[in-house]
Protein backbone atom coordinates (compact mmCIF):
# COMPACT_ATOMS: atom_id res chain seq x y z
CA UNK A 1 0.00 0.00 0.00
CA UNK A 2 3.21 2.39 0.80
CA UNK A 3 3.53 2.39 -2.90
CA UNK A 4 -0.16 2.64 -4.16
CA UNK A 5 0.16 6.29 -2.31
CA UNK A 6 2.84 7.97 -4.05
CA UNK A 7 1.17 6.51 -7.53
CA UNK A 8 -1.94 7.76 -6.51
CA UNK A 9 -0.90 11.19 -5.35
CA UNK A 10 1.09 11.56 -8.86
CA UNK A 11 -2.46 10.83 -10.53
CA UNK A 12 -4.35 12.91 -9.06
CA UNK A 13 -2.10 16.18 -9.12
CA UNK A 14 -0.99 15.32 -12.75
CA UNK A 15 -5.46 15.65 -13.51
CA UNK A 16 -5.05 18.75 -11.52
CA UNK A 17 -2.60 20.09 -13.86
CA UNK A 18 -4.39 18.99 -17.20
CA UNK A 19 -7.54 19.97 -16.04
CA UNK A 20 -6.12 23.63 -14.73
CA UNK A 21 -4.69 23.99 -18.55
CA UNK A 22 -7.75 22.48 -20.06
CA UNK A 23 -9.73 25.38 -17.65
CA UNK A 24 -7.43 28.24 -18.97
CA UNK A 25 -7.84 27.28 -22.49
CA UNK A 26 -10.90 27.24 -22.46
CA UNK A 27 -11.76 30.59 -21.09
CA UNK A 28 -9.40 32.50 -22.69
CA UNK A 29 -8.17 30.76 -25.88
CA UNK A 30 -4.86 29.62 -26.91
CA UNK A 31 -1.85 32.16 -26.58
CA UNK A 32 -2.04 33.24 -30.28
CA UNK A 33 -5.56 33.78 -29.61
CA UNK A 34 -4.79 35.97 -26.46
CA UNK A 35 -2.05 37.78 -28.90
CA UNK A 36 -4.70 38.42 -31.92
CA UNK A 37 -6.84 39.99 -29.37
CA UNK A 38 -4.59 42.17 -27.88
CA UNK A 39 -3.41 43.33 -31.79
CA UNK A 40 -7.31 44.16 -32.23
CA UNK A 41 -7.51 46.16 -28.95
CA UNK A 42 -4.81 48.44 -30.54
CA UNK A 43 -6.28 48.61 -33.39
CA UNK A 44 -9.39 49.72 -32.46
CA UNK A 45 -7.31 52.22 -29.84
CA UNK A 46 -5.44 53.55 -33.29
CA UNK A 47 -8.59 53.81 -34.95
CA UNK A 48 -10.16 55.93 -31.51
CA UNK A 49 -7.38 58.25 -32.05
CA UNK A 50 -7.11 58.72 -35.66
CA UNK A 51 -11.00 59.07 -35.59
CA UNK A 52 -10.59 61.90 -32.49
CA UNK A 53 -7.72 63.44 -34.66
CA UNK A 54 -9.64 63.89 -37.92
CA UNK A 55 -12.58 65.40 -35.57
CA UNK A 56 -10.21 67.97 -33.78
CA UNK A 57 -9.41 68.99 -37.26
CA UNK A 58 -12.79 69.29 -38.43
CA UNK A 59 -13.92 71.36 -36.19
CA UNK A 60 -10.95 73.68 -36.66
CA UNK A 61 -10.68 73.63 -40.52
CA UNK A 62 -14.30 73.37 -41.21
CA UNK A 63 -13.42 70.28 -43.49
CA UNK A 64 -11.77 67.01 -43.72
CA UNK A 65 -7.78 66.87 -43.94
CA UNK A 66 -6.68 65.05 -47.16
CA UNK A 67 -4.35 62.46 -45.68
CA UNK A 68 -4.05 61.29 -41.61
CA UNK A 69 -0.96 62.62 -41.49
CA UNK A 70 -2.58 66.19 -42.43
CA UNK A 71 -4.73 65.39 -39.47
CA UNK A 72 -1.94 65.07 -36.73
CA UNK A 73 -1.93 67.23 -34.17
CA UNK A 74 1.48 65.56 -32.75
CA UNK A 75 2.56 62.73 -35.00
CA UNK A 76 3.93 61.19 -32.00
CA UNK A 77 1.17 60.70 -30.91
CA UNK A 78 -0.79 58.76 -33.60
CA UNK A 79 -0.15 55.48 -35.40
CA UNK A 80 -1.05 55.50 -38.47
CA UNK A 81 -0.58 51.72 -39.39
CA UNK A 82 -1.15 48.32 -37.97
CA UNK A 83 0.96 47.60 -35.20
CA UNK A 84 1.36 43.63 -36.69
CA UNK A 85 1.86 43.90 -40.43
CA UNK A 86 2.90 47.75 -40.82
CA UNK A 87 0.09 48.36 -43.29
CA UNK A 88 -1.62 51.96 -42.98
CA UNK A 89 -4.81 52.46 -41.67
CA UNK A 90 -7.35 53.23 -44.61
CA UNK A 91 -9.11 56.73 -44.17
CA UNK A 92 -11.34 57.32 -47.10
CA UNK A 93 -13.30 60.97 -47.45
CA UNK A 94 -17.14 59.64 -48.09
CA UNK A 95 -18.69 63.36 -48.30
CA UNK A 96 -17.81 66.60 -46.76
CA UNK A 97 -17.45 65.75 -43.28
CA UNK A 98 -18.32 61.61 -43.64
CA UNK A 99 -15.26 59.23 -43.69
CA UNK A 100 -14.56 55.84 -42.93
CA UNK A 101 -11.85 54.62 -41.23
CA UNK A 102 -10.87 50.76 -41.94
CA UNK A 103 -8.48 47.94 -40.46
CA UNK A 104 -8.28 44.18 -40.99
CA UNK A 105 -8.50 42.95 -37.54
CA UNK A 106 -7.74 38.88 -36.33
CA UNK A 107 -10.63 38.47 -34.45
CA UNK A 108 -14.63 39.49 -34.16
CA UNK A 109 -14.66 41.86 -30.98
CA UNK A 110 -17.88 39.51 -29.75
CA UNK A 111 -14.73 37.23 -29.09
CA UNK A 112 -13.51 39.47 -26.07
CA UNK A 113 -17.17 40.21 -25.17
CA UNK A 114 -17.76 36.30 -24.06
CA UNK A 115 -14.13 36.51 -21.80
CA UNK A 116 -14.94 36.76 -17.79
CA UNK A 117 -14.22 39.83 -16.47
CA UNK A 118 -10.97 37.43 -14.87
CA UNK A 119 -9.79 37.35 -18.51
CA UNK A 120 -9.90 39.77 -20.03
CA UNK A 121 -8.00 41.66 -16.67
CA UNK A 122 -5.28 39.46 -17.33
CA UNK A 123 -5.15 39.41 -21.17
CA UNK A 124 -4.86 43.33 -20.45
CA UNK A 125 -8.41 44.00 -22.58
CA UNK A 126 -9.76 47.48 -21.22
CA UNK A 127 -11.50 50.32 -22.74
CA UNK A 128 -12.48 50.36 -26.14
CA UNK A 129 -12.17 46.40 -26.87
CA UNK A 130 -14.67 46.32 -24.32
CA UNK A 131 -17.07 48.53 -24.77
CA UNK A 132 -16.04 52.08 -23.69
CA UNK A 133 -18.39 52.86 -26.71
CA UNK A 134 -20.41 50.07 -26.78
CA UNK A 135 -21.52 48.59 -29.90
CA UNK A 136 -19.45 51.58 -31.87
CA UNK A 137 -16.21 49.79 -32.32
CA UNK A 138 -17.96 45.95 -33.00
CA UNK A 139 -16.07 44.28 -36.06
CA UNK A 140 -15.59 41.17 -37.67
CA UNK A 141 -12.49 39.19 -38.46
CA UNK A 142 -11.51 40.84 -41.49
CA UNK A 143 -11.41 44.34 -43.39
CA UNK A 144 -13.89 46.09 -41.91
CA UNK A 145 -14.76 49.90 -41.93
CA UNK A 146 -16.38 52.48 -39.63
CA UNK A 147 -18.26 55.45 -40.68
CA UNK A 148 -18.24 58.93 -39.47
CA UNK A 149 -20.03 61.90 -40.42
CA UNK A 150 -22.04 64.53 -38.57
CA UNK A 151 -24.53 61.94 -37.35
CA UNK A 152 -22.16 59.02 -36.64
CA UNK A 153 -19.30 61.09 -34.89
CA UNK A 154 -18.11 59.26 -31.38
């Protein structure tokens, strides 16, 4: 029996351990899947500022800038491109003051809507991947664009 212990004790934390992974993966997804959502969070936190620097230049130009880059207030401040593949941020002028503003993101953002609060702490997901404007910064995996124009406007 001395030796049925040891055995059994080595069983039992070894399901521990599987089970504790299994657990994790489950609720938050693979690494690369914990990765791809973090790439979207900035993504959508480029596309936040880019959106908040065209406004600010609206409002004191009385018309949209030409290029992103015309938009900068302090081009230290904005990224203009995706921070995984280096490809710029579309910004295409839809009217006077209606553009869209498109990225190709990993992920659909419903993905970090079903983590537990637990997760997405310690994935780091806060602000606009979660909601700060809910429903306004929803995309799928995929190019996908958001509008803005006088009625649309964050």
């Amino acid at each position: 029996m001395t030796r049925a212990a040891p055995r059994l004790f080595a069983v039992s934390a070894g399901a521990v351990v599987v089970s504790a992974l299994a657990l994790g993966l489950a609720t938050i997804g693979t690494p690369g899947n914990a990765r791809k959502l973090r790439l979207d969070q900035m993504r959508v936190t480029d596309l936040i500022s880019l959106s908040n620097q065209v406004n600010g230049y609206v409002r004191s130009h009385g018309t949209l800038p030409a290029t992103l880059a015309d938009a900068a207030v302090n081009s230290l401040d904005m990224r203009d491109h995706d921070p995984q593949t280096g490809a710029s941020y579309e910004f295409i002028v839809k009217g006077d003051k209606s553009y869209d503003l498109c990225a190709t993101f990993a992920l659909p953002s419903s993905v970090a809507d079903d983590l537990p609060p637990a997760a997405v702490t310690n994935l780091g997901l806060v602000g606009a991947a979660r909601g700060a404007a809910p429903g306004r910064w929803d995309h799928p995996a995929g190019r996908h664009c958001f509008a803005f124009g006088p009625a649309t406007n964050p």
